[in-house]
PDB file of N, CA and C in Angstrom:
ATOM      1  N   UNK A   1      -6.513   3.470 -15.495  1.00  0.00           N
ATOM      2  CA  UNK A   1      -6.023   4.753 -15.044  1.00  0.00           C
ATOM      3  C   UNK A   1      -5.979   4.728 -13.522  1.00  0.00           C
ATOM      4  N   UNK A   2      -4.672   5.251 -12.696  1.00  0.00           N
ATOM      5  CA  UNK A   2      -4.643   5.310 -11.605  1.00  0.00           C
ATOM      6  C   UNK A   2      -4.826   6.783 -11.334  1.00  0.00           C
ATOM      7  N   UNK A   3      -5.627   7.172 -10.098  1.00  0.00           N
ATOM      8  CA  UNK A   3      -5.206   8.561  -9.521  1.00  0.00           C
ATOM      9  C   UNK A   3      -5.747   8.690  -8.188  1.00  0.00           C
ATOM     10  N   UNK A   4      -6.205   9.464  -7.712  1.00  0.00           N
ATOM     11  CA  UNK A   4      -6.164   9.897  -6.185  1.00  0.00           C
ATOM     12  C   UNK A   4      -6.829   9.210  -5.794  1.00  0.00           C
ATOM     13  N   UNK A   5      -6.786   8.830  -3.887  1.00  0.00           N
ATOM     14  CA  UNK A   5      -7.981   8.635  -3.445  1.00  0.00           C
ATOM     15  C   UNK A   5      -9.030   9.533  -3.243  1.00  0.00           C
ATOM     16  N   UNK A   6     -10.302   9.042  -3.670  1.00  0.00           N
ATOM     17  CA  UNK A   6     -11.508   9.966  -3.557  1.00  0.00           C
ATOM     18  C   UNK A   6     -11.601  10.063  -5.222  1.00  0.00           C
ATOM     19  N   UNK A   7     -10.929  10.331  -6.351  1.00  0.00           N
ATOM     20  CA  UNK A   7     -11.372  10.737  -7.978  1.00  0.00           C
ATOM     21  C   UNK A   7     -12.226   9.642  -8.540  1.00  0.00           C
ATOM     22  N   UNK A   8     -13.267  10.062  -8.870  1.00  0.00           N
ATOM     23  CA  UNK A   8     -14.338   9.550  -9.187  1.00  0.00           C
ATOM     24  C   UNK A   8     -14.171   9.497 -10.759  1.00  0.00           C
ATOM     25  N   UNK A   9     -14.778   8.417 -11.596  1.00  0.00           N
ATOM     26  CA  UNK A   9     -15.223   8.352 -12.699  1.00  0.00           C
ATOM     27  C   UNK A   9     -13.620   8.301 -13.657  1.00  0.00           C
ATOM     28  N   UNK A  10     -12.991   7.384 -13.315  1.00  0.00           N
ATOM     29  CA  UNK A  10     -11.789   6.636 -13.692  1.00  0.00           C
ATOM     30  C   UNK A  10     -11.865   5.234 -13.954  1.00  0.00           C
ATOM     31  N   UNK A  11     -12.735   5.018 -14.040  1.00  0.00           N
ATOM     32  CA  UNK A  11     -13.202   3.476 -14.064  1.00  0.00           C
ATOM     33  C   UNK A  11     -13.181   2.820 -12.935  1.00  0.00           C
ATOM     34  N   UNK A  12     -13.549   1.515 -13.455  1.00  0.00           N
ATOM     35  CA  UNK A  12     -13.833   0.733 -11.543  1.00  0.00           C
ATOM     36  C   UNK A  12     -12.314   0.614 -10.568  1.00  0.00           C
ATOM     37  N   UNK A  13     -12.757   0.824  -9.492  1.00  0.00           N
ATOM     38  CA  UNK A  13     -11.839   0.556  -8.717  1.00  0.00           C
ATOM     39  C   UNK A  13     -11.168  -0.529  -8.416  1.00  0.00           C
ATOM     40  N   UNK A  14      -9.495  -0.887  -8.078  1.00  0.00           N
ATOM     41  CA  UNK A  14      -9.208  -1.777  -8.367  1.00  0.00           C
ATOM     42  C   UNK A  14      -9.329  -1.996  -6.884  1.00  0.00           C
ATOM     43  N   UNK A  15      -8.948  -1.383  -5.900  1.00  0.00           N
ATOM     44  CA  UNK A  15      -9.061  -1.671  -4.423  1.00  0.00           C
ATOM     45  C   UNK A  15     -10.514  -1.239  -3.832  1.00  0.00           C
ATOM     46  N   UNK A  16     -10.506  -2.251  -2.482  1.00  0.00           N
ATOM     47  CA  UNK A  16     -11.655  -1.948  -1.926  1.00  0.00           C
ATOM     48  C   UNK A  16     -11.139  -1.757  -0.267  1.00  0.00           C
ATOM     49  N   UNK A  17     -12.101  -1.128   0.572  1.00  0.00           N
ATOM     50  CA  UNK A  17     -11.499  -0.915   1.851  1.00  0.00           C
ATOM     51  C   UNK A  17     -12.339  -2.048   2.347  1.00  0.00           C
ATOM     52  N   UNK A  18     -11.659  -2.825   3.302  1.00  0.00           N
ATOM     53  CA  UNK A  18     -12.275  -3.881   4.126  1.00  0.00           C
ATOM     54  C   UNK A  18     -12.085  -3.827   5.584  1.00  0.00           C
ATOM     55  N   UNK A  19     -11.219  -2.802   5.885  1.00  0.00           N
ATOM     56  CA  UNK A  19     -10.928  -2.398   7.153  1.00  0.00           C
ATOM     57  C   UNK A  19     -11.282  -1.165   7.544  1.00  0.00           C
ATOM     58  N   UNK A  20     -11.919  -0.621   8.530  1.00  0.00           N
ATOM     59  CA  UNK A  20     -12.078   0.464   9.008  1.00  0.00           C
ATOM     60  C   UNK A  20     -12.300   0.749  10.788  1.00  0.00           C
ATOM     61  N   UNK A  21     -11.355   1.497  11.426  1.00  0.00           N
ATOM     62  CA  UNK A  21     -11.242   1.658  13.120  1.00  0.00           C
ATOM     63  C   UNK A  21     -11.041   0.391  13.262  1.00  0.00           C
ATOM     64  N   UNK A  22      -9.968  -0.455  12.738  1.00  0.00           N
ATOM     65  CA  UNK A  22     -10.155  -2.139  13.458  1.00  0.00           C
ATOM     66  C   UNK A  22     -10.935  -3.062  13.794  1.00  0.00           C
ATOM     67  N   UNK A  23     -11.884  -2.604  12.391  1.00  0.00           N
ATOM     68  CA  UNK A  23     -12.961  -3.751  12.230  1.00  0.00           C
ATOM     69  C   UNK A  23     -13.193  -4.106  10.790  1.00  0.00           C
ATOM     70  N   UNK A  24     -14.068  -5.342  10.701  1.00  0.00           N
ATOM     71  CA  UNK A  24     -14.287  -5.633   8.987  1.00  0.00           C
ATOM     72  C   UNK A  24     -15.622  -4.446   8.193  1.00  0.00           C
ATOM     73  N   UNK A  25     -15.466  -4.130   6.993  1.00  0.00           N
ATOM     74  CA  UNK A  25     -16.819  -3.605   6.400  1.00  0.00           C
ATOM     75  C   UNK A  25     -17.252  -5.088   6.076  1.00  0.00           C
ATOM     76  N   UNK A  26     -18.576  -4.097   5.325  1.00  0.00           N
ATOM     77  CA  UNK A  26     -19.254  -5.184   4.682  1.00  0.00           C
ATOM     78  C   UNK A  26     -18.545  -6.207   3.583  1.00  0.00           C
ATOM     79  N   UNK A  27     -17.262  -4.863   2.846  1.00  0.00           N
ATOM     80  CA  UNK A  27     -16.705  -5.749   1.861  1.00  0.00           C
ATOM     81  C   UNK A  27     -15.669  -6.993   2.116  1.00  0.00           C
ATOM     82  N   UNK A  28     -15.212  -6.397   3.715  1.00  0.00           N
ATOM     83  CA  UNK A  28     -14.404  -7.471   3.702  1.00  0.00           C
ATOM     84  C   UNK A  28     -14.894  -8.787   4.904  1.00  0.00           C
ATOM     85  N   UNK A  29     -16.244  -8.760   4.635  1.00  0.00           N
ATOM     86  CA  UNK A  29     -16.677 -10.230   5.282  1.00  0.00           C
ATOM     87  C   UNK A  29     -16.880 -11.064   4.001  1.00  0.00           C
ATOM     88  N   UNK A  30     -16.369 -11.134   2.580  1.00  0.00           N
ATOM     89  CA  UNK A  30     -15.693 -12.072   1.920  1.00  0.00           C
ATOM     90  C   UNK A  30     -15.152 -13.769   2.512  1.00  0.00           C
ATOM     91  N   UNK A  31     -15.905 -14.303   1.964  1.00  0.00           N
ATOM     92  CA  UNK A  31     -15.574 -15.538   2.783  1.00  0.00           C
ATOM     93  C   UNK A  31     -14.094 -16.165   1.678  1.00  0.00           C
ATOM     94  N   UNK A  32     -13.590 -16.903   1.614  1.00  0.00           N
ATOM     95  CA  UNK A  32     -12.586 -17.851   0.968  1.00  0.00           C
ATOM     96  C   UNK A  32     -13.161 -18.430  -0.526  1.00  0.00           C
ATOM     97  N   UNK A  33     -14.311 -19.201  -0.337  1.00  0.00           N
ATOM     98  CA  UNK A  33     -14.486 -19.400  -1.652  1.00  0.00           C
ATOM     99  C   UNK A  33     -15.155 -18.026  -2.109  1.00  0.00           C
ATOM    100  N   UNK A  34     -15.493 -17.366  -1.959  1.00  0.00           N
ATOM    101  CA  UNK A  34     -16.294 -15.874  -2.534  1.00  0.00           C
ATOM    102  C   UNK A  34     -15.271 -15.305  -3.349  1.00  0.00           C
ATOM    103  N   UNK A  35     -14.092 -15.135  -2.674  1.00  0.00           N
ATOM    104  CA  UNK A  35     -12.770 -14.307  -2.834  1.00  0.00           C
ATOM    105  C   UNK A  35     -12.329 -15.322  -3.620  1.00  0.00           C
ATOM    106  N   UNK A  36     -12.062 -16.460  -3.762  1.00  0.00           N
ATOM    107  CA  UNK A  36     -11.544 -17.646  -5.122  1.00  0.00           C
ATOM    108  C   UNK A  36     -11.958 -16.879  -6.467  1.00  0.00           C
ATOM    109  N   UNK A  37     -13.530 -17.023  -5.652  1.00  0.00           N
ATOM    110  CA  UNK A  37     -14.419 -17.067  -7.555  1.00  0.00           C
ATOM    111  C   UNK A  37     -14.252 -15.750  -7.957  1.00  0.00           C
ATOM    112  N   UNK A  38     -13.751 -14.329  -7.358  1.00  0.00           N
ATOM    113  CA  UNK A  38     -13.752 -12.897  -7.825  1.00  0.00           C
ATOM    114  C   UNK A  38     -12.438 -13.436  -8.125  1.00  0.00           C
ATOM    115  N   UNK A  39     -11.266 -13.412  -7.659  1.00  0.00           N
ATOM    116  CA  UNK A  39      -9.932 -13.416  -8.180  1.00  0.00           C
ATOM    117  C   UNK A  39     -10.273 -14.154  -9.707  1.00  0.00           C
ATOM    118  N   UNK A  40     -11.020 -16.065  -9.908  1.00  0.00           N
ATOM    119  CA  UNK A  40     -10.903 -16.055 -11.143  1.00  0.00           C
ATOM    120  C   UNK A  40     -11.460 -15.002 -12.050  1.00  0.00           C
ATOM    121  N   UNK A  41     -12.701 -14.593 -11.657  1.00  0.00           N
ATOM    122  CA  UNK A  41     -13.531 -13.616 -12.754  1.00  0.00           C
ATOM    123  C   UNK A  41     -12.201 -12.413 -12.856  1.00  0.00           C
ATOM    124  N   UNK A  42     -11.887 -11.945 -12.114  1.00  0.00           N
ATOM    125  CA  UNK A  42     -10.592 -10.702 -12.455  1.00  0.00           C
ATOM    126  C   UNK A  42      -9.625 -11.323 -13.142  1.00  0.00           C
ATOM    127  N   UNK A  43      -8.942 -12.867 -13.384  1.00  0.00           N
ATOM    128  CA  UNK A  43      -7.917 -12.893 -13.331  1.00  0.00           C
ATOM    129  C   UNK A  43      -8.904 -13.215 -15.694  1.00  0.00           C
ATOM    130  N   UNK A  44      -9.723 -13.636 -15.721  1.00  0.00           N
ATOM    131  CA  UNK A  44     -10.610 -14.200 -16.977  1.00  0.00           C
ATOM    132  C   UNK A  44     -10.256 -12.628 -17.627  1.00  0.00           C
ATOM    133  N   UNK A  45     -10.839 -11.302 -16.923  1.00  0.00           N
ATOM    134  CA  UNK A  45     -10.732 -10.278 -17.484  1.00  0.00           C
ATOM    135  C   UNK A  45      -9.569 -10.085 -18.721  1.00  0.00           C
ATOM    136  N   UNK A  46      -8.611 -10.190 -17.639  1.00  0.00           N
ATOM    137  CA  UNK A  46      -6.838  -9.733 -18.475  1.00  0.00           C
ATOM    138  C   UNK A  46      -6.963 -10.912 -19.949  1.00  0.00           C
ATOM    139  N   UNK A  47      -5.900 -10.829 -20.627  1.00  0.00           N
ATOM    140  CA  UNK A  47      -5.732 -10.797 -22.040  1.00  0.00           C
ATOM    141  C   UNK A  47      -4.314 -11.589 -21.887  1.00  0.00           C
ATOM    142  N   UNK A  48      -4.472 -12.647 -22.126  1.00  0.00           N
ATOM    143  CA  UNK A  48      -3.492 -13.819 -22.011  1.00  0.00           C
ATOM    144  C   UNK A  48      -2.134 -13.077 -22.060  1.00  0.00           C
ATOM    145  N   UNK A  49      -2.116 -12.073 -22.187  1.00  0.00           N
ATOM    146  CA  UNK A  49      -0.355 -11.555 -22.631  1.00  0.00           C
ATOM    147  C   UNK A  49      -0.072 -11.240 -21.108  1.00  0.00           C
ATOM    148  N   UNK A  50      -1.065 -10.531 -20.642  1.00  0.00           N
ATOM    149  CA  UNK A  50      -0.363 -10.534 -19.324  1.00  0.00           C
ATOM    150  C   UNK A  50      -0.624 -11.661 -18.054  1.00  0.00           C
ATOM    151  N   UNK A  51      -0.919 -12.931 -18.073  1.00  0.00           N
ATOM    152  CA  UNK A  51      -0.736 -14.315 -17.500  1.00  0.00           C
ATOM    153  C   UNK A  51      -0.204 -14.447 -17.525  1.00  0.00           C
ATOM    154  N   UNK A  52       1.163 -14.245 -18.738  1.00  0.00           N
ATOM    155  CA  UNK A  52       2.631 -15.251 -18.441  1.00  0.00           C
ATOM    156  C   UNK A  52       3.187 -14.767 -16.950  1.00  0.00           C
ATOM    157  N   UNK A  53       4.766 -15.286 -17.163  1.00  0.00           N
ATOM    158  CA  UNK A  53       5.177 -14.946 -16.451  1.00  0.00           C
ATOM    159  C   UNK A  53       6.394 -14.021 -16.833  1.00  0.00           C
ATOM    160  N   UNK A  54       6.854 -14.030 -18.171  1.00  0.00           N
ATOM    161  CA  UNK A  54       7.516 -13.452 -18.919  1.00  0.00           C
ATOM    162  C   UNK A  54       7.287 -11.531 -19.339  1.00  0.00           C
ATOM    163  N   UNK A  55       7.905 -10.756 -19.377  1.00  0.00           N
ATOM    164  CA  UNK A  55       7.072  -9.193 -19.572  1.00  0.00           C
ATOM    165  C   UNK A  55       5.976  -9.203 -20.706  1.00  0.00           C
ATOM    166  N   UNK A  56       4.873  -8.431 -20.122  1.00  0.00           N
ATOM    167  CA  UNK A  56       4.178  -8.495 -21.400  1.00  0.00           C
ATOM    168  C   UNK A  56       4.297  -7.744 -22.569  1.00  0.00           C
ATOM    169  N   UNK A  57       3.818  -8.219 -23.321  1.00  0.00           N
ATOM    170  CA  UNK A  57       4.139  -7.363 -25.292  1.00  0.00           C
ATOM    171  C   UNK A  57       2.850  -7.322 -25.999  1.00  0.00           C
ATOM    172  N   UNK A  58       2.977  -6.269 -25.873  1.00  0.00           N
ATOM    173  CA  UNK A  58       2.861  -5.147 -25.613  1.00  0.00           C
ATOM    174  C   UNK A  58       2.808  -4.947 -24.105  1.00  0.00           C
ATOM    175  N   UNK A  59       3.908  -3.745 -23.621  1.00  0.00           N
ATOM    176  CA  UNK A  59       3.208  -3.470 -21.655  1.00  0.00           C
ATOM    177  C   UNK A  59       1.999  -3.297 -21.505  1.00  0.00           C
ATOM    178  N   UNK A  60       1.406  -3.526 -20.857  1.00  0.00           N
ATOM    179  CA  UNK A  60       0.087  -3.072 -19.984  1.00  0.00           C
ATOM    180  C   UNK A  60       0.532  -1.530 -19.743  1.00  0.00           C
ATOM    181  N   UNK A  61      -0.526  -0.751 -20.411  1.00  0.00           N
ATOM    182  CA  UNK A  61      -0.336   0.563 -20.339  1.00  0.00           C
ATOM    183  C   UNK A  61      -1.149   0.973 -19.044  1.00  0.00           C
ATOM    184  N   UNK A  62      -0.446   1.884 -18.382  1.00  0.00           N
ATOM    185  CA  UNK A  62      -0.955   2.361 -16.819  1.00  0.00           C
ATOM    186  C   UNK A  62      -0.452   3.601 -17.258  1.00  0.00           C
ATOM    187  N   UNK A  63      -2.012   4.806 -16.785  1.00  0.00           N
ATOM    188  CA  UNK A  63      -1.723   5.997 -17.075  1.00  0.00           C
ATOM    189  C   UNK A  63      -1.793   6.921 -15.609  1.00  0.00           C
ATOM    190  N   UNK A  64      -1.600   8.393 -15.317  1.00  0.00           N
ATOM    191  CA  UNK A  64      -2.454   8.752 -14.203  1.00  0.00           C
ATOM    192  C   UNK A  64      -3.001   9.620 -14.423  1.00  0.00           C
ATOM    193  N   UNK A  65      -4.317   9.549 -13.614  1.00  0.00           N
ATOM    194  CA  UNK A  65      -5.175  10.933 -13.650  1.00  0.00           C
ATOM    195  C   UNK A  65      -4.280  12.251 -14.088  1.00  0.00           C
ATOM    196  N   UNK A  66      -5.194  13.499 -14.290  1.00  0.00           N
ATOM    197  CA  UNK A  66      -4.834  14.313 -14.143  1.00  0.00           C
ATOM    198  C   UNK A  66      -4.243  15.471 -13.122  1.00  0.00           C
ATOM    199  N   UNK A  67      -5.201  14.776 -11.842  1.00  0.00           N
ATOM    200  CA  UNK A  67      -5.049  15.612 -10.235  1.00  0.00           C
ATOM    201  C   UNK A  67      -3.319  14.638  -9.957  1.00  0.00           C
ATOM    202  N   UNK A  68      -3.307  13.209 -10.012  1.00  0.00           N
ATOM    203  CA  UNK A  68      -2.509  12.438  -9.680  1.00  0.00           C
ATOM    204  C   UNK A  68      -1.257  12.837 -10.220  1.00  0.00           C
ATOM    205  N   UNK A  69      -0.925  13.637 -11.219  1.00  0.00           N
ATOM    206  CA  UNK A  69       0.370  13.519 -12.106  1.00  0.00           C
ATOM    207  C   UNK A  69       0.393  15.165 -11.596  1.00  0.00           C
ATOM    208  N   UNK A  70      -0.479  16.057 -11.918  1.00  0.00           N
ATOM    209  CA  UNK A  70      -0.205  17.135 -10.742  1.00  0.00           C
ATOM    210  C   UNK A  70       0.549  16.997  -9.215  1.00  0.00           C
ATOM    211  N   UNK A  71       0.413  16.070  -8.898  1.00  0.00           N
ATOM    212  CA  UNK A  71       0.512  16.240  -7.163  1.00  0.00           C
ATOM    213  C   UNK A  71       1.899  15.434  -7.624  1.00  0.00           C
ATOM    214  N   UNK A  72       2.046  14.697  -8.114  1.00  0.00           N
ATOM    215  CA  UNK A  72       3.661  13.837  -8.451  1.00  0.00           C
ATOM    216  C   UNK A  72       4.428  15.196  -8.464  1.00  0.00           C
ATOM    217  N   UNK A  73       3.695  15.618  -9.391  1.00  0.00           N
ATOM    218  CA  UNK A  73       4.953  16.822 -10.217  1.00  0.00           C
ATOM    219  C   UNK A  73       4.869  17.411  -8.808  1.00  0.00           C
ATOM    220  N   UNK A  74       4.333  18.094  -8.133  1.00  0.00           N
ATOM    221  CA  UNK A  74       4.320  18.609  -6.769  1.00  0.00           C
ATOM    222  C   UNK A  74       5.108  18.029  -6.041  1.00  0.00           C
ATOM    223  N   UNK A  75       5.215  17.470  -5.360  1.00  0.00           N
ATOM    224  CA  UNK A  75       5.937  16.337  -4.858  1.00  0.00           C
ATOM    225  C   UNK A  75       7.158  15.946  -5.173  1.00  0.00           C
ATOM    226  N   UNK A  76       7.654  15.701  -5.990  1.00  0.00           N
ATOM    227  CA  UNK A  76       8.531  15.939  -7.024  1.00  0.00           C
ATOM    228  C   UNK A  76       9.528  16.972  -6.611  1.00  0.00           C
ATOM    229  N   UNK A  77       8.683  17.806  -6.867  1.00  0.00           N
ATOM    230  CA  UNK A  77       9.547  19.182  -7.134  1.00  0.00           C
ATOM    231  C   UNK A  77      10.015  19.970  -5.708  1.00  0.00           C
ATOM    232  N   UNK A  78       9.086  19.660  -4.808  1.00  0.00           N
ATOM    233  CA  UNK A  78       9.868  19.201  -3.305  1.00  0.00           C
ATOM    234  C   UNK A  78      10.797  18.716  -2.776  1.00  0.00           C
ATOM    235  N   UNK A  79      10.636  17.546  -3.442  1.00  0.00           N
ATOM    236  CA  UNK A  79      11.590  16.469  -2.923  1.00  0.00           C
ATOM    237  C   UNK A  79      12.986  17.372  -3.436  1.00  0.00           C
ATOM    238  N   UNK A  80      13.335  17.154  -4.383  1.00  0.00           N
ATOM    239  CA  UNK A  80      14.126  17.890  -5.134  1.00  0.00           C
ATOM    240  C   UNK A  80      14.997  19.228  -4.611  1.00  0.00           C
ATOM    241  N   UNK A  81      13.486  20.154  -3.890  1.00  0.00           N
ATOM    242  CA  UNK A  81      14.095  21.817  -3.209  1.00  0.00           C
ATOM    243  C   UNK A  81      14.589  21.054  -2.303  1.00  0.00           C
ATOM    244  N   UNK A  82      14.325  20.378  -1.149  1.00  0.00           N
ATOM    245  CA  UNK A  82      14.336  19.904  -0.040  1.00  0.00           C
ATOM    246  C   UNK A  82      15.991  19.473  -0.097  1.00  0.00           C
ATOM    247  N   UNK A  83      15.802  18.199  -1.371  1.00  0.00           N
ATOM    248  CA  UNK A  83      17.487  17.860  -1.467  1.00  0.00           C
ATOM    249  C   UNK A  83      18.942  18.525  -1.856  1.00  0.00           C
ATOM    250  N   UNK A  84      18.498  20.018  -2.494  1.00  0.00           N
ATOM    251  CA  UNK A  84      19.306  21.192  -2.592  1.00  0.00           C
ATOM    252  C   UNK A  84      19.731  21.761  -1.497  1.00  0.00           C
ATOM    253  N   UNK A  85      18.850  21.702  -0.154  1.00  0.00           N
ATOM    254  CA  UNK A  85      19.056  22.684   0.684  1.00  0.00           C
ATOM    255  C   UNK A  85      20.286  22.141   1.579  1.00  0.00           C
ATOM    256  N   UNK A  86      20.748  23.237   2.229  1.00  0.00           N
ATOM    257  CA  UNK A  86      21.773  22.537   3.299  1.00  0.00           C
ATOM    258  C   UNK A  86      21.357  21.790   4.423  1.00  0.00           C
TER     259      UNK A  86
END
């Protein structure tokens, strides 16, 4: 499930911040082999259908939060007045 930044309790996060004011955090003093061995453990996770290179079959279902599909539709529906107007 994708949704906002900041929504908590969506499962683990897929991004991490490693930059902040033009410097490294803690997360991103990641050395090369560190960052190897997490990419394999993430890449072990997935379910051989989506390794190929071909679409997967079944898709990989990606849903969004509830705040997230709110603010689309928001957004959205902006974009939209905005492109009506003269």
């Amino acid at each position: 499930m994708i949704g906002l930044s900041g929504e908590r309790d969506l499962g683990r996060p897929l991004l991490r911040q490693v930059m902040e004011a033009g410097a490294r955090t803690p997360e991103g003093l990641m050395d090369l082999e560190e960052a190897r061995k997490l990419a394999q453990v993430e890449l072990a996770r997935l379910p051989d259908r989506l390794l190929a290179l071909d679409a997967a079959d079944p898709p990989y279902a990606v849903r969004m939060s509830a705040k997230l599909q709110a603010y689309r539709t928001k957004v959205a529906s902006e974009v939209a007045g905005e492109a009506t107007e003269p």
